[in-house]
Protein backbone atom coordinates (compact mmCIF):
# COMPACT_ATOMS: atom_id res chain seq x y z
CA UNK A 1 -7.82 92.95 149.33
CA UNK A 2 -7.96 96.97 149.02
CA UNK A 3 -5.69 98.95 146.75
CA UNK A 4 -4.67 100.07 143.45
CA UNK A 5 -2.95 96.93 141.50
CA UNK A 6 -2.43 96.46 136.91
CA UNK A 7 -1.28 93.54 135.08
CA UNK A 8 0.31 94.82 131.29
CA UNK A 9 -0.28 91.45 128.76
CA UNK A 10 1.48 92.12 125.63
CA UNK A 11 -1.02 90.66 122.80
CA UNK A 12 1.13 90.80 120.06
CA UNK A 13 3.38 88.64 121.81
CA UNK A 14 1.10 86.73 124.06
CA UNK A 15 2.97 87.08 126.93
CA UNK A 16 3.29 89.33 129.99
CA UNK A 17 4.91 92.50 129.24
CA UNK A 18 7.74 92.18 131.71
CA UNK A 19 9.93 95.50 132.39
CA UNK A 20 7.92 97.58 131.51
CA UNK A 21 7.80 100.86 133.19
CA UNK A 22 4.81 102.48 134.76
CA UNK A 23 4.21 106.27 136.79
CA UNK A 24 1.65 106.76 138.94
CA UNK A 25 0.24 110.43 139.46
CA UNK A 26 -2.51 111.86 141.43
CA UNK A 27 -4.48 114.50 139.79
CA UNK A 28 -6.54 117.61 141.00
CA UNK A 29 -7.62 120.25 138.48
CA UNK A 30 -4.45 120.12 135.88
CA UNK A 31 -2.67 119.21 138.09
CA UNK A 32 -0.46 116.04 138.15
CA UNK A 33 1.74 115.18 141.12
CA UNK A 34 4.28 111.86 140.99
CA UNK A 35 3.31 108.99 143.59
CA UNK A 36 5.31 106.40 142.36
CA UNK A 37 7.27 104.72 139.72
CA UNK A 38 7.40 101.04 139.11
CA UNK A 39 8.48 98.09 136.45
CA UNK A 40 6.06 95.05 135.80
CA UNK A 41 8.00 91.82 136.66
CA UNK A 42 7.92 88.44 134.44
CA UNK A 43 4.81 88.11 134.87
CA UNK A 44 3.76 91.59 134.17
CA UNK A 45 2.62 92.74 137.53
CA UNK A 46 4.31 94.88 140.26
CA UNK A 47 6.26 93.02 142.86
CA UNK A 48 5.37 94.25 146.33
CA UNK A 49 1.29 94.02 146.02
CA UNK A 50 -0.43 96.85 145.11
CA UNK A 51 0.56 100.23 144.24
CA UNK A 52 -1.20 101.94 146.33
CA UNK A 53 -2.19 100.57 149.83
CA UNK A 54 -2.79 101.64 153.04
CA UNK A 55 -2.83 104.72 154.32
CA UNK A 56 -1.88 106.52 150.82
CA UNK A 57 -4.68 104.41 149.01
CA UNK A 58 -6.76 107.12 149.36
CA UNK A 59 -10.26 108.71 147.37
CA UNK A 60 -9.17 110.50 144.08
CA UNK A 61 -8.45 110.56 140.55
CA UNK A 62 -5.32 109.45 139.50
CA UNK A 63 -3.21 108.34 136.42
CA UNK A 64 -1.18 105.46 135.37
CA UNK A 65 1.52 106.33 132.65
CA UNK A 66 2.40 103.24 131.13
CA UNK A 67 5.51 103.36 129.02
CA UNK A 68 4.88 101.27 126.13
CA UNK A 69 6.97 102.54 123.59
CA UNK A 70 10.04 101.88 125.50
CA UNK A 71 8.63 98.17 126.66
CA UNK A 72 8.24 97.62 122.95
CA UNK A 73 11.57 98.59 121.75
CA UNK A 74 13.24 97.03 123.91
CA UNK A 75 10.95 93.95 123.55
CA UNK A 76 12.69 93.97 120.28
CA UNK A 77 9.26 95.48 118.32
CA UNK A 78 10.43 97.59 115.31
CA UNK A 79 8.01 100.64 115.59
CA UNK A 80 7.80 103.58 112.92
CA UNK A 81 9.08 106.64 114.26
CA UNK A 82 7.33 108.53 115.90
CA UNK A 83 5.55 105.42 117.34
CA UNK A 84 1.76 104.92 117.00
CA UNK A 85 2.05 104.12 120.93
CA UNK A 86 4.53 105.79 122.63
CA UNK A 87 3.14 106.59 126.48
CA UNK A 88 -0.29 105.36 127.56
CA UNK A 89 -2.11 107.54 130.41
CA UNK A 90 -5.22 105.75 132.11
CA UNK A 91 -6.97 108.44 134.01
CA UNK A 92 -9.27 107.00 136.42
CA UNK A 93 -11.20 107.94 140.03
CA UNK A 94 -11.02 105.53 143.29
CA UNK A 95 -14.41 106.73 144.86
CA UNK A 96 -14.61 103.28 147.58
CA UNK A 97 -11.09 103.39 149.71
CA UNK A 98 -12.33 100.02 151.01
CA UNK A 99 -12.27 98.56 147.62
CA UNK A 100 -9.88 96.94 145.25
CA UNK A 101 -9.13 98.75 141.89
CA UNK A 102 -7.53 96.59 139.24
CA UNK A 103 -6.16 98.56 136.26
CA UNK A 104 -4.91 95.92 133.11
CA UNK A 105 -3.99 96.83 130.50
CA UNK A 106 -3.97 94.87 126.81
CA UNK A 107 -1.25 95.90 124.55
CA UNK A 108 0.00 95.76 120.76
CA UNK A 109 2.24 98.28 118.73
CA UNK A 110 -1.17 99.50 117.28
CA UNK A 111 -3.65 99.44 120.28
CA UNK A 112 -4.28 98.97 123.44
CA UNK A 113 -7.82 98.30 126.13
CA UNK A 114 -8.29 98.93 129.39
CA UNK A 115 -11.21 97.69 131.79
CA UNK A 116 -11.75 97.66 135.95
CA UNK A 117 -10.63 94.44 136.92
CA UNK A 118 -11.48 92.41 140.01
């Protein structure tokens, strides 16, 4: 499979974070233009396969905006305001267009990791 796919796990809860919102941007210079926005499902991926695919799956850096603050507060997380974690960007390059690019990402109220999945 080629294309740009995440799965958001919600550690503090052990479970998928399901509804969770997510923007996609491409970026050139300081520069951010908006690709895409889409919601993790129950199991805390995006329905449709991958977010980017095809012909727009293309070589680049782009970001992933995930809105955790409002996944959290609606998860029913009681967060100090302002929140540690409110929005988390993961800025990242696709350099192999005939590759897949897994993005997870782990999350808490207080932290969060990231890696290059398979």
């Amino acid at each position: 499979m080629t294309g740009l796919t995440t799965h958001v796990l919600d550690t503090a809860l052990g479970k998928p974070a399901e509804g969770l919102r997510i923007d996609l941007f491409s970026v050139e210079g300081d520069l951010r233009k908006l690709l895409k926005t889409v919601e993790t499902n129950a199991d805390g991926r995006v329905d449709g396969g991958p977010i980017l695919v095809g012909d727009s799956f293309t070589a680049g850096t782009y970001e992933l905006l995930f809105h955790v603050g409002d996944y959290l507060r609606a998860s029913g997380t009681a967060l100090p305001h302002p929140a540690f974690l409110d929005l988390v960007p993961i800025r990242f390059g696709i350099a192999d267009t005939t590759a897949h690019y897994h993005v997870p990402l782990l999350i808490s109220p207080y932290g969060y990791s990231t890696y290059r999945g398979s």
